[in-house]
PDB file of N, CA and C in Angstrom:
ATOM      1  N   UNK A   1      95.963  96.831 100.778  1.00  0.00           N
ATOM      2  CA  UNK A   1      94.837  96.229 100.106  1.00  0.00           C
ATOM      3  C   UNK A   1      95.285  95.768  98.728  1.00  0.00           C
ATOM      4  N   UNK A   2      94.755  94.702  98.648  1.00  0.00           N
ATOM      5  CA  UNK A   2      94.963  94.007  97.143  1.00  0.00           C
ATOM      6  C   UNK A   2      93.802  93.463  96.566  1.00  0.00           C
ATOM      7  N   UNK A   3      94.040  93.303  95.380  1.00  0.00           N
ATOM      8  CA  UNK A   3      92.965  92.082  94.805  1.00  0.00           C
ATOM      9  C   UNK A   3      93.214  91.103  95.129  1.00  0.00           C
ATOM     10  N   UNK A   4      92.092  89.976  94.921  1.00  0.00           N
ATOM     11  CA  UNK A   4      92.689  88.720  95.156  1.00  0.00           C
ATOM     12  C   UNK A   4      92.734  88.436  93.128  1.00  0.00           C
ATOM     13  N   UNK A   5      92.189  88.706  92.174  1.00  0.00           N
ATOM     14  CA  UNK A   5      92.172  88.839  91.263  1.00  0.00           C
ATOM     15  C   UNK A   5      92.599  89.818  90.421  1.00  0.00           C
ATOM     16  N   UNK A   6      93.493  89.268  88.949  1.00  0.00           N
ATOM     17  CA  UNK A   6      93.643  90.850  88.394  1.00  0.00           C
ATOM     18  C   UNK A   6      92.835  90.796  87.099  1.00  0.00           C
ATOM     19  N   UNK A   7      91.558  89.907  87.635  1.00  0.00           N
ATOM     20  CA  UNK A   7      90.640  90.706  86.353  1.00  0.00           C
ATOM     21  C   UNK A   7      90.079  92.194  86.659  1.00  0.00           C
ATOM     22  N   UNK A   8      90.052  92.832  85.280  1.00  0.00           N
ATOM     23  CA  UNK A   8      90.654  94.101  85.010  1.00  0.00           C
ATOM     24  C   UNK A   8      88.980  94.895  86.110  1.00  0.00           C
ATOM     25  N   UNK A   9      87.701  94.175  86.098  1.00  0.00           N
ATOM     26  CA  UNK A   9      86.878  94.320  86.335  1.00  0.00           C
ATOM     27  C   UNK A   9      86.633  94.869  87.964  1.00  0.00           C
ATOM     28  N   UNK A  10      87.555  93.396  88.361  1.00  0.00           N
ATOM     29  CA  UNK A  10      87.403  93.653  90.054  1.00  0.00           C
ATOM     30  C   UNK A  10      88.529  95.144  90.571  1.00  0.00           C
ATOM     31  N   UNK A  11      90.089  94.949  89.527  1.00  0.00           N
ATOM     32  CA  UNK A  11      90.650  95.848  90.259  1.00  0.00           C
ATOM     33  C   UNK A  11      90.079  97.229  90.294  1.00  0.00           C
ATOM     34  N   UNK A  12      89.816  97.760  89.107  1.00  0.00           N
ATOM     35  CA  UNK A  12      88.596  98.959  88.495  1.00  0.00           C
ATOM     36  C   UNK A  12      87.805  99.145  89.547  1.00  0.00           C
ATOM     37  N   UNK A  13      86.740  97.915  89.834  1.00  0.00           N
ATOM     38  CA  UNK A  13      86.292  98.451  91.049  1.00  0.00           C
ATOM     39  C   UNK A  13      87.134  98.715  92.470  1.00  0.00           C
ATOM     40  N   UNK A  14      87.903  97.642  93.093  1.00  0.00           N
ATOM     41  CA  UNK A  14      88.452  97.855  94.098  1.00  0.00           C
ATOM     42  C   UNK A  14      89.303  99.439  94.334  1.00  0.00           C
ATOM     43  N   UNK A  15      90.006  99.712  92.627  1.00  0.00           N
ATOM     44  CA  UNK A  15      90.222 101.121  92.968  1.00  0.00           C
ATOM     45  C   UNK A  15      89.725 102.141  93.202  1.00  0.00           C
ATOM     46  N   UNK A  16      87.926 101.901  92.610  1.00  0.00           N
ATOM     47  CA  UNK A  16      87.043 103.101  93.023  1.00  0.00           C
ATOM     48  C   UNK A  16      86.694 102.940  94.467  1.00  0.00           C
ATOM     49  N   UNK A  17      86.841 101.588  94.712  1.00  0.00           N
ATOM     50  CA  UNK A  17      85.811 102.048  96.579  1.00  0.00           C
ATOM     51  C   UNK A  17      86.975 102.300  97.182  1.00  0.00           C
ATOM     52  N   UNK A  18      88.738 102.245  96.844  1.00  0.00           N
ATOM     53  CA  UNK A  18      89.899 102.521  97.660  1.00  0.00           C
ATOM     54  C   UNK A  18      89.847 104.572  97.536  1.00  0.00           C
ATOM     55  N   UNK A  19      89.531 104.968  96.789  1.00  0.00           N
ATOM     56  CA  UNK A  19      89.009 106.409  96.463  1.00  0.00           C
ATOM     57  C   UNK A  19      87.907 106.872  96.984  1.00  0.00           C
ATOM     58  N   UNK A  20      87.622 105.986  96.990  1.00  0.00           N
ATOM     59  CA  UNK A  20      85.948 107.341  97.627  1.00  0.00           C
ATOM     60  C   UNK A  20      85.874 107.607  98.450  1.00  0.00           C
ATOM     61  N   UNK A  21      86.529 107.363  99.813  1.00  0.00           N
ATOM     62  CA  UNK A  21      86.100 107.970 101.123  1.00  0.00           C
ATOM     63  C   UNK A  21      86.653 109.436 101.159  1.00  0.00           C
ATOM     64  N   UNK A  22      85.900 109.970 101.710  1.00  0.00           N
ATOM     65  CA  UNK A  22      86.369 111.425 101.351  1.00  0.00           C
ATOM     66  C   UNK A  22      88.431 111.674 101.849  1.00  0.00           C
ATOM     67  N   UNK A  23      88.534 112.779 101.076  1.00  0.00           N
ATOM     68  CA  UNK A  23      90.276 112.514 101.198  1.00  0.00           C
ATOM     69  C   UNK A  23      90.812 111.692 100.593  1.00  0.00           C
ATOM     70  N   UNK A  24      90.511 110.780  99.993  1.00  0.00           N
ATOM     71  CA  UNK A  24      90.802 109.375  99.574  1.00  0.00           C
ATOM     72  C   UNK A  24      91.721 109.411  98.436  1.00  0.00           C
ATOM     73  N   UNK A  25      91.076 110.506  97.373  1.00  0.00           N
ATOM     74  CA  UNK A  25      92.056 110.601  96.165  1.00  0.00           C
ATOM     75  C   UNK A  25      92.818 112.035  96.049  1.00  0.00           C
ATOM     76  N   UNK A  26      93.885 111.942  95.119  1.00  0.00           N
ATOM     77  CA  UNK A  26      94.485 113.233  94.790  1.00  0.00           C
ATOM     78  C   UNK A  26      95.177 113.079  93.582  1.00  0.00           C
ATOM     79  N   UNK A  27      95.232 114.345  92.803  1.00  0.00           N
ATOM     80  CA  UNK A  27      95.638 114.405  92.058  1.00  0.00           C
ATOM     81  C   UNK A  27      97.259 115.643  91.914  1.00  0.00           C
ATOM     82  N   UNK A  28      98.091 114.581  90.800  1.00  0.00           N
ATOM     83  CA  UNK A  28      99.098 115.066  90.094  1.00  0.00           C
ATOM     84  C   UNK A  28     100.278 114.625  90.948  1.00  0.00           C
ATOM     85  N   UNK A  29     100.145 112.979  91.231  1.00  0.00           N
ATOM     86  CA  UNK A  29     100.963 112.469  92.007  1.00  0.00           C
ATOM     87  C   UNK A  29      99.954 111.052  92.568  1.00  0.00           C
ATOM     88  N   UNK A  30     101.141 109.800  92.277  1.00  0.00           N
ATOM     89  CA  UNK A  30     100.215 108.396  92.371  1.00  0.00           C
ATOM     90  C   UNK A  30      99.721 108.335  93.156  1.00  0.00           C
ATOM     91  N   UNK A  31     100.184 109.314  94.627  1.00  0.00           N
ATOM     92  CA  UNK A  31      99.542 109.273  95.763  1.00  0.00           C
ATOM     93  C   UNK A  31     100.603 110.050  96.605  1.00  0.00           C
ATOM     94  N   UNK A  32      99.866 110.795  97.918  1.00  0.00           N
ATOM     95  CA  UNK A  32     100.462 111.455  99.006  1.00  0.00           C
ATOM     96  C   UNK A  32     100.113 110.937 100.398  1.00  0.00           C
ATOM     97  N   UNK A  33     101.120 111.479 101.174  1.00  0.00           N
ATOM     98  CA  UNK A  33     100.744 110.909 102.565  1.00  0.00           C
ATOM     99  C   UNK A  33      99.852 111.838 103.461  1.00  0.00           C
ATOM    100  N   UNK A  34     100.004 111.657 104.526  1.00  0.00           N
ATOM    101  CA  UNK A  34      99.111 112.124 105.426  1.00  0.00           C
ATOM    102  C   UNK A  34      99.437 113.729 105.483  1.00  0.00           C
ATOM    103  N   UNK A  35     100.540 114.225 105.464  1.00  0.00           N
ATOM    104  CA  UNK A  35     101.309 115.452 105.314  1.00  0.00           C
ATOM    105  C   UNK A  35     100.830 116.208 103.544  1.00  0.00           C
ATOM    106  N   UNK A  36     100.082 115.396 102.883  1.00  0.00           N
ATOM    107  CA  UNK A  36     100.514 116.045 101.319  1.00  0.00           C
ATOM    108  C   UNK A  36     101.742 115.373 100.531  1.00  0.00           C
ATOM    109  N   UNK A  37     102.614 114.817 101.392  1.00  0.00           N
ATOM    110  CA  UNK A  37     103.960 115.046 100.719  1.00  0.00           C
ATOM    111  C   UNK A  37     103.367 113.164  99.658  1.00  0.00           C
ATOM    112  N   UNK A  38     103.969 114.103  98.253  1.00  0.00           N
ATOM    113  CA  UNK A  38     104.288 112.803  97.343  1.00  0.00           C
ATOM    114  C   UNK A  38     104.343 111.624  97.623  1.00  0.00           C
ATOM    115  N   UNK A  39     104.061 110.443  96.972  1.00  0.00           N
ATOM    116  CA  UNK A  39     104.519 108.765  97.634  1.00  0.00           C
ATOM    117  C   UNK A  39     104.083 107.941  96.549  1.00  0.00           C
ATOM    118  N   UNK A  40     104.883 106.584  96.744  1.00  0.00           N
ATOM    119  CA  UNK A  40     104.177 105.925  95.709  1.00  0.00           C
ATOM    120  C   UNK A  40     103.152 105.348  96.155  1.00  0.00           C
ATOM    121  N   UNK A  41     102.639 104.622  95.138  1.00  0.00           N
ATOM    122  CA  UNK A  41     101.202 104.337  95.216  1.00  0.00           C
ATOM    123  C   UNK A  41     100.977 103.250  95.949  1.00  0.00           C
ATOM    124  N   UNK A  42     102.499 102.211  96.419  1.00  0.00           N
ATOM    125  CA  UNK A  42     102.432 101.559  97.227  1.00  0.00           C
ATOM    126  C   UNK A  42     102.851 101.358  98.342  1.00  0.00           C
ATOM    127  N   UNK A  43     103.203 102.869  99.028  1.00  0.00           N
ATOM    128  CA  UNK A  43     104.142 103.049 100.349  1.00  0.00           C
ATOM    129  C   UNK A  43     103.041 103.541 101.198  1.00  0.00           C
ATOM    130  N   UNK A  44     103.480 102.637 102.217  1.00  0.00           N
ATOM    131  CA  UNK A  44     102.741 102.304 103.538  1.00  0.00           C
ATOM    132  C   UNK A  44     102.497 103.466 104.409  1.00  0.00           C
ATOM    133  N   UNK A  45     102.310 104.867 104.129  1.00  0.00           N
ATOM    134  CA  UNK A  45     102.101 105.954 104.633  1.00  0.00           C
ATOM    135  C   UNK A  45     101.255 107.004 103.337  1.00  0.00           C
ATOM    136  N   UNK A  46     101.178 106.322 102.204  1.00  0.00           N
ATOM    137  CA  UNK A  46      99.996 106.703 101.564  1.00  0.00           C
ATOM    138  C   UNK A  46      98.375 106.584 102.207  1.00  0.00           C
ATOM    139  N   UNK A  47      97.915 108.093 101.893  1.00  0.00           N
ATOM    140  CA  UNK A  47      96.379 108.142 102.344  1.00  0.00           C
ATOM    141  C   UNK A  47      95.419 108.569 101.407  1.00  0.00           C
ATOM    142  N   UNK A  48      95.929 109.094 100.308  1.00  0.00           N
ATOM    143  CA  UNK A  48      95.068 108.909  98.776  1.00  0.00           C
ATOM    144  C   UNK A  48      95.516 108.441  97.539  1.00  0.00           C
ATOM    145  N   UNK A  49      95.177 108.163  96.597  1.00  0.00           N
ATOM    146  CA  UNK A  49      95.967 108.394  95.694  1.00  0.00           C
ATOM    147  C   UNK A  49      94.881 108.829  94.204  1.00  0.00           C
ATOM    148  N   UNK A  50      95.522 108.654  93.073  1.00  0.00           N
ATOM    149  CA  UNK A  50      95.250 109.135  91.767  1.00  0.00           C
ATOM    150  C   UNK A  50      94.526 107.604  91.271  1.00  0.00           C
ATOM    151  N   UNK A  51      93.763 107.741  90.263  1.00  0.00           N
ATOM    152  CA  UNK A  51      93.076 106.857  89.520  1.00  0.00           C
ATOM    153  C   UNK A  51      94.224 106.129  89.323  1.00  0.00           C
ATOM    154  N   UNK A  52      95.156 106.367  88.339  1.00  0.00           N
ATOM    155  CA  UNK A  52      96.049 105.362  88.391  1.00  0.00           C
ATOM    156  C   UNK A  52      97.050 104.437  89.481  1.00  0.00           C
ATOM    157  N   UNK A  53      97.362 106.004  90.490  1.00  0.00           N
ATOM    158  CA  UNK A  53      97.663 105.225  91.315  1.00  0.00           C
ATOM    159  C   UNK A  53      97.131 104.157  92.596  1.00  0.00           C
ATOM    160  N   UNK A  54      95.354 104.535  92.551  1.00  0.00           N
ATOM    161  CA  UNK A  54      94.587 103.699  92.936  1.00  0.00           C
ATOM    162  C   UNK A  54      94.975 101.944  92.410  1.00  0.00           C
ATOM    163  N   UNK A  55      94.808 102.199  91.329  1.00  0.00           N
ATOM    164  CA  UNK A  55      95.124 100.713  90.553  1.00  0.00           C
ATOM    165  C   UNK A  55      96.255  99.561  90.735  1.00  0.00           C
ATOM    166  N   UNK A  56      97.292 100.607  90.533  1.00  0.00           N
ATOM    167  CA  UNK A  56      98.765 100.578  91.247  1.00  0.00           C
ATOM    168  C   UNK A  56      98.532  99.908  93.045  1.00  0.00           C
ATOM    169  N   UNK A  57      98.196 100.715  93.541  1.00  0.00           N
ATOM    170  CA  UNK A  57      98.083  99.921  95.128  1.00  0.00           C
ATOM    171  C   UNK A  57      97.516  98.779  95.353  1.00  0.00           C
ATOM    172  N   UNK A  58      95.898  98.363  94.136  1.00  0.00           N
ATOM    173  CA  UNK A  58      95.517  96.889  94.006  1.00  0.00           C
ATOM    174  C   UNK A  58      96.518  96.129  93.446  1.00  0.00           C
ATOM    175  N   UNK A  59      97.084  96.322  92.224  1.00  0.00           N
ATOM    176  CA  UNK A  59      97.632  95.152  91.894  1.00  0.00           C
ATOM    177  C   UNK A  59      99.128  96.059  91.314  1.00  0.00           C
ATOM    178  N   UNK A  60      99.945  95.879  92.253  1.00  0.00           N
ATOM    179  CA  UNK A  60     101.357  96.631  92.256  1.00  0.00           C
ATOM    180  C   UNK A  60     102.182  96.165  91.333  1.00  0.00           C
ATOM    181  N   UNK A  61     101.375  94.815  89.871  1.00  0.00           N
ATOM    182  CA  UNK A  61     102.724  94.375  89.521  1.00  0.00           C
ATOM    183  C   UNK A  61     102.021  95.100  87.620  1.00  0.00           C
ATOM    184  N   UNK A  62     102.761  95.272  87.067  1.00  0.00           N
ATOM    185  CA  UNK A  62     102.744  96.019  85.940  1.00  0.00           C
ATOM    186  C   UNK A  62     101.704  95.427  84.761  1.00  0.00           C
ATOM    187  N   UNK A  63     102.171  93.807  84.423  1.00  0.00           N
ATOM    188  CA  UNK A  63     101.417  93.519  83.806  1.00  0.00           C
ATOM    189  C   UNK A  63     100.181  92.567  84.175  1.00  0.00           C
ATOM    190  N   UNK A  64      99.536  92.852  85.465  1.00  0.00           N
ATOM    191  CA  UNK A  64      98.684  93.004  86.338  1.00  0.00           C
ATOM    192  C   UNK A  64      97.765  94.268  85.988  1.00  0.00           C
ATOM    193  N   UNK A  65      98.165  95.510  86.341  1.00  0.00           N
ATOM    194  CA  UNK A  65      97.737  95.977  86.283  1.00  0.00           C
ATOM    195  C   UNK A  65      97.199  96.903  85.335  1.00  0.00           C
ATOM    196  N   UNK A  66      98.089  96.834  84.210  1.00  0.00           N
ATOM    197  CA  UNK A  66      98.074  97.635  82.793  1.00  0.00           C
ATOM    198  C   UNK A  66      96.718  97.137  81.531  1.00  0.00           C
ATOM    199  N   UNK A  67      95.755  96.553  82.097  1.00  0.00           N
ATOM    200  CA  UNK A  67      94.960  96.297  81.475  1.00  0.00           C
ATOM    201  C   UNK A  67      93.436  96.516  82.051  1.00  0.00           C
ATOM    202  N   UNK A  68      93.563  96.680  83.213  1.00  0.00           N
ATOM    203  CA  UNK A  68      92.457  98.158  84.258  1.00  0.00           C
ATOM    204  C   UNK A  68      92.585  99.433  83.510  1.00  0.00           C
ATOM    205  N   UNK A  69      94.281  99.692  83.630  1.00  0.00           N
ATOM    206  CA  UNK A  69      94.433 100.825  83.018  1.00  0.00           C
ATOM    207  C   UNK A  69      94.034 101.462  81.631  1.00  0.00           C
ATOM    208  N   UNK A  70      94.078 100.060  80.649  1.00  0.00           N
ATOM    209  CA  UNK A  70      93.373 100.306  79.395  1.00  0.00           C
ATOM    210  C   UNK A  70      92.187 100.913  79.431  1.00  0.00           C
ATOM    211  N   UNK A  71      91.200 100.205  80.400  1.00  0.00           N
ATOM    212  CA  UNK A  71      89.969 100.301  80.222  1.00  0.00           C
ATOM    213  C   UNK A  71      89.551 102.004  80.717  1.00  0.00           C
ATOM    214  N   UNK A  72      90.159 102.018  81.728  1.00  0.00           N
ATOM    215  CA  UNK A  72      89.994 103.718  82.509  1.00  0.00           C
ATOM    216  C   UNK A  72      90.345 104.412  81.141  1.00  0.00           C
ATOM    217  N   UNK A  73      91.107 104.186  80.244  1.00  0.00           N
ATOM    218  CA  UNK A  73      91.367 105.092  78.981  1.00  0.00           C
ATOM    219  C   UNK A  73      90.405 104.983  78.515  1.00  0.00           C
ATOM    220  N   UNK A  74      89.368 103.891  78.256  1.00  0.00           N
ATOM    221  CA  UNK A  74      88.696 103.967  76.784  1.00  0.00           C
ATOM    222  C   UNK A  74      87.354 104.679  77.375  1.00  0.00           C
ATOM    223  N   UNK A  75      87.205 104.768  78.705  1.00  0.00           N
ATOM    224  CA  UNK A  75      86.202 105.436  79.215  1.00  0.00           C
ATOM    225  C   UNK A  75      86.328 107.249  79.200  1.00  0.00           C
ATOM    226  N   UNK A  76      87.710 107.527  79.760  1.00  0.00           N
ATOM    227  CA  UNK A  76      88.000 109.217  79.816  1.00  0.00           C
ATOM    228  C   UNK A  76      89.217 109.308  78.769  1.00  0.00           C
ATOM    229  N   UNK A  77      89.774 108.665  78.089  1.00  0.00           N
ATOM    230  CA  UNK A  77      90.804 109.497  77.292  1.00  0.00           C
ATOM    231  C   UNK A  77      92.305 109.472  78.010  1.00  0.00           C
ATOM    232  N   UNK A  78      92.867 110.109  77.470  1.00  0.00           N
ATOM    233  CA  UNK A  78      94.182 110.666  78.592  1.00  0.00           C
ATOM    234  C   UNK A  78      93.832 110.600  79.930  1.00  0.00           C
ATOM    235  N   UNK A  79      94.093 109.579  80.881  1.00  0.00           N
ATOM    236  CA  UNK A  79      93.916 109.352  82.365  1.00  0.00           C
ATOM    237  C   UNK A  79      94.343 110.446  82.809  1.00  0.00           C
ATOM    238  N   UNK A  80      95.687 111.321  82.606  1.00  0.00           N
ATOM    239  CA  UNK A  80      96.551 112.264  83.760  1.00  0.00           C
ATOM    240  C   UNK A  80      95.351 113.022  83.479  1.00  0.00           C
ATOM    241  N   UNK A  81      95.293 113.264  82.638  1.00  0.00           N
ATOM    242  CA  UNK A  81      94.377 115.055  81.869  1.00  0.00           C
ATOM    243  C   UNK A  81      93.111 114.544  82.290  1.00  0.00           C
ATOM    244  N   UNK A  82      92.830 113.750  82.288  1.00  0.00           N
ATOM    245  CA  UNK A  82      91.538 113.684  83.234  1.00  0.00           C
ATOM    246  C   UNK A  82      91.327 113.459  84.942  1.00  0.00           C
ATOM    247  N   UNK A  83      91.862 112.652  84.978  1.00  0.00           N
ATOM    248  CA  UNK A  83      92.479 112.941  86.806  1.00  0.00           C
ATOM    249  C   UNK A  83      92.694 114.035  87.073  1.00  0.00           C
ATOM    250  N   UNK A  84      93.462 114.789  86.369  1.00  0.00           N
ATOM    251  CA  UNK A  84      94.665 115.818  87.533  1.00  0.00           C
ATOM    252  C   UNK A  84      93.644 117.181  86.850  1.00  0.00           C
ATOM    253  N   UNK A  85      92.754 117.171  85.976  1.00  0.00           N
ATOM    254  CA  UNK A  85      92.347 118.799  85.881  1.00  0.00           C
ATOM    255  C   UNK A  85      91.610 119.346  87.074  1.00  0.00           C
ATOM    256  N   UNK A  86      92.241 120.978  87.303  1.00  0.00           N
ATOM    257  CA  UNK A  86      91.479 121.293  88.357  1.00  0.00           C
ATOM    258  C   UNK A  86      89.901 121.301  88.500  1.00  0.00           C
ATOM    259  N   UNK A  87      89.308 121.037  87.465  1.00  0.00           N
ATOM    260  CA  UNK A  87      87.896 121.266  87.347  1.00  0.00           C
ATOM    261  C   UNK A  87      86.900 120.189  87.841  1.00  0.00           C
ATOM    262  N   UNK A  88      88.080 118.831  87.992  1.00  0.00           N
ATOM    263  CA  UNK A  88      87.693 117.550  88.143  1.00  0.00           C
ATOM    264  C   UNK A  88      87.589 116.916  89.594  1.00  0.00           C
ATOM    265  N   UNK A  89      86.894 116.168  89.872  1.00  0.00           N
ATOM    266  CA  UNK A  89      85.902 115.848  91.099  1.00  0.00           C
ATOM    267  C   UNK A  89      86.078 114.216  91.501  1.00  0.00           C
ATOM    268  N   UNK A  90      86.581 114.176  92.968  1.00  0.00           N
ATOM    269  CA  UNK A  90      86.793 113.220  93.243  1.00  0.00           C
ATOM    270  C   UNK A  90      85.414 112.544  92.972  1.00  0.00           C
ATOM    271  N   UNK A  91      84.402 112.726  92.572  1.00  0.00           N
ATOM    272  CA  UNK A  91      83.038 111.890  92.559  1.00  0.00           C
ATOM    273  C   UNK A  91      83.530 111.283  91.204  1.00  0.00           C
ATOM    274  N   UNK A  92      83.835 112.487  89.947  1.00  0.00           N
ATOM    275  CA  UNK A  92      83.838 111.870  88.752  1.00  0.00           C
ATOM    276  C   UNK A  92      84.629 111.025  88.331  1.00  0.00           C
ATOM    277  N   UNK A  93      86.229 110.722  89.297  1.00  0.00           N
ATOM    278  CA  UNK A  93      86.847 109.915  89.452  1.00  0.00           C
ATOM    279  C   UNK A  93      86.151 108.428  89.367  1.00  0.00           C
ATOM    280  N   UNK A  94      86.073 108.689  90.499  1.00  0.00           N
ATOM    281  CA  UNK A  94      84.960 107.393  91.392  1.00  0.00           C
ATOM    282  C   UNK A  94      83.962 107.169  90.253  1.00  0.00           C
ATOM    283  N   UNK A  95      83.270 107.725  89.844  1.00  0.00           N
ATOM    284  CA  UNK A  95      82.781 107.239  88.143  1.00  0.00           C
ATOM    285  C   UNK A  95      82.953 106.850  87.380  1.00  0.00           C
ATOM    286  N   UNK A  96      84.160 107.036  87.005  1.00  0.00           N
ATOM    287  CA  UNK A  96      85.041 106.751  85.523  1.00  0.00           C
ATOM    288  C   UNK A  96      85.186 105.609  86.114  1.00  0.00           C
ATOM    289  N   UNK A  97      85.804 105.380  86.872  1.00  0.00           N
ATOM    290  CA  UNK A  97      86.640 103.731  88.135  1.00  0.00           C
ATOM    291  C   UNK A  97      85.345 102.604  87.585  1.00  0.00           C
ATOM    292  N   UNK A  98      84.354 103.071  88.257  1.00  0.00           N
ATOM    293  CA  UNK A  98      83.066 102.181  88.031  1.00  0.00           C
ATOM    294  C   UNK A  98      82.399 102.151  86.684  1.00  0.00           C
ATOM    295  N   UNK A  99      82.362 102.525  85.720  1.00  0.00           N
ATOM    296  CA  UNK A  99      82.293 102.713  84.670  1.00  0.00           C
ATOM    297  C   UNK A  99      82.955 101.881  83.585  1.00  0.00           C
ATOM    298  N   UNK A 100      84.212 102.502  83.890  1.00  0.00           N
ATOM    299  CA  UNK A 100      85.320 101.405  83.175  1.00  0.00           C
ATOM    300  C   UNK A 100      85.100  99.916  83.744  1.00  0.00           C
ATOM    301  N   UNK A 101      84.925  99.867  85.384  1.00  0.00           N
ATOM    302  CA  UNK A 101      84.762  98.351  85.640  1.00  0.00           C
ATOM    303  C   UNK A 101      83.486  97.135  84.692  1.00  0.00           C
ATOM    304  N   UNK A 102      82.462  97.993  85.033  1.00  0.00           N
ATOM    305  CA  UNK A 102      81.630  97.538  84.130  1.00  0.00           C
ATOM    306  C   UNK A 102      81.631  96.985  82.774  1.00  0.00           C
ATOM    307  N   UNK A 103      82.517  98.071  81.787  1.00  0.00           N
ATOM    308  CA  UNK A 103      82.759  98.121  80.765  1.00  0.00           C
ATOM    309  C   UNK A 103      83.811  96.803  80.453  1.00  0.00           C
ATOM    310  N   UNK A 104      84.596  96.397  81.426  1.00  0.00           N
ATOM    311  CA  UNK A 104      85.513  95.187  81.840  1.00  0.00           C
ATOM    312  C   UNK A 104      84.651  93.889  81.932  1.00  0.00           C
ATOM    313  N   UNK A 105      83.748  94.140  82.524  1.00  0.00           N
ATOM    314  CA  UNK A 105      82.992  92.763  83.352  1.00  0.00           C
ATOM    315  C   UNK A 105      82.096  92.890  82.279  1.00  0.00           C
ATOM    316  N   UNK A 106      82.060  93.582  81.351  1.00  0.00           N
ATOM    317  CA  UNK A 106      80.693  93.242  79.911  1.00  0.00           C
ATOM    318  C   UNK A 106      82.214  92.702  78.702  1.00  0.00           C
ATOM    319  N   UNK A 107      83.076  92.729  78.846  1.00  0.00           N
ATOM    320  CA  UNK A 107      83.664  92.114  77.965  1.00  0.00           C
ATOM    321  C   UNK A 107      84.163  90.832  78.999  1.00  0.00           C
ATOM    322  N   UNK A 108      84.126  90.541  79.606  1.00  0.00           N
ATOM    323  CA  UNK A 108      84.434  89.449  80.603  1.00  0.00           C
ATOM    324  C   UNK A 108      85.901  89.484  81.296  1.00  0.00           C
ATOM    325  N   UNK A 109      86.408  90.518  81.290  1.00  0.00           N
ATOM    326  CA  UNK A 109      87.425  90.555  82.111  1.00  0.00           C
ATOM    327  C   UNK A 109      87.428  91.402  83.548  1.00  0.00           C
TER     328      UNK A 109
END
C-alpha cells in the first residue's frame, strides 16, 4: 500500500487506517511479521507495524515521508516514547495518526 500523494495529511491518515485493524500495529520495532520476528516497514511479510513505521510503508522514500513525521511529533512529542510505552494503546495510536492528519490538512498539507 502506498499513497498516491505525499501530502503529509493523506499519508497520516493512510497510516492510521493501515494500523487499526486489530493486530495491525506494534511497538519497539518499524514492524514484525506474522511470527513476531522484526522487519522493515517495507518487507513484504510485514503484518503490523509502529506509527512510524506505518508511515514508512505509505511513502518509503525519506523526504516523502519526514514531514507526516513532523506532524505525529507536534501532536505526541517523542514518537518512540510515545508509541512503544507499555501503557500505550493501539487505539491511541490510531488517534495521534488522525489527529496529526487533521492538524496537516488545517495547515494545507
Amino acid at each position: 500500500m502506498t499513497a498516491t500523494s505525499t501530502k503529509a495529511s493523506e499519508v497520516l491518515a493512510a497510516a492510521a487506517n493501515l494500523i487499526e485493524p486489530p493486530g495491525a500495529w506494534t511497538r519497539c520495532a518499524y514492524a514484525r511479521g506474522a511470527h513476531g520476528e522484526p522487519a522493515t516497514a517495507s518487507a513484504q511479510h510485514a503484518t503490523c507495524w509502529c506509527a512510524v513505521g506505518a508511515i514508512k510503508r505509505i511513502v518509503p522514500k525519506k523526504g516523502e515521508w519526514l514531514q507526516a513525521v513532523n506532524y505525529l511529533d507536534k501532536i505526541v512529542g517523542t514518537i518512540v516514547l510515545f508509541n512503544d510505552a507499555l501503557d500505550r494503546t493501539q487505539a491511541e495510536v490510531v488517534a495521534a495518526l488522525r489527529e496529526a492528519s487533521t492538524l496537516a490538512a488545517q495547515e494545507g498539507n
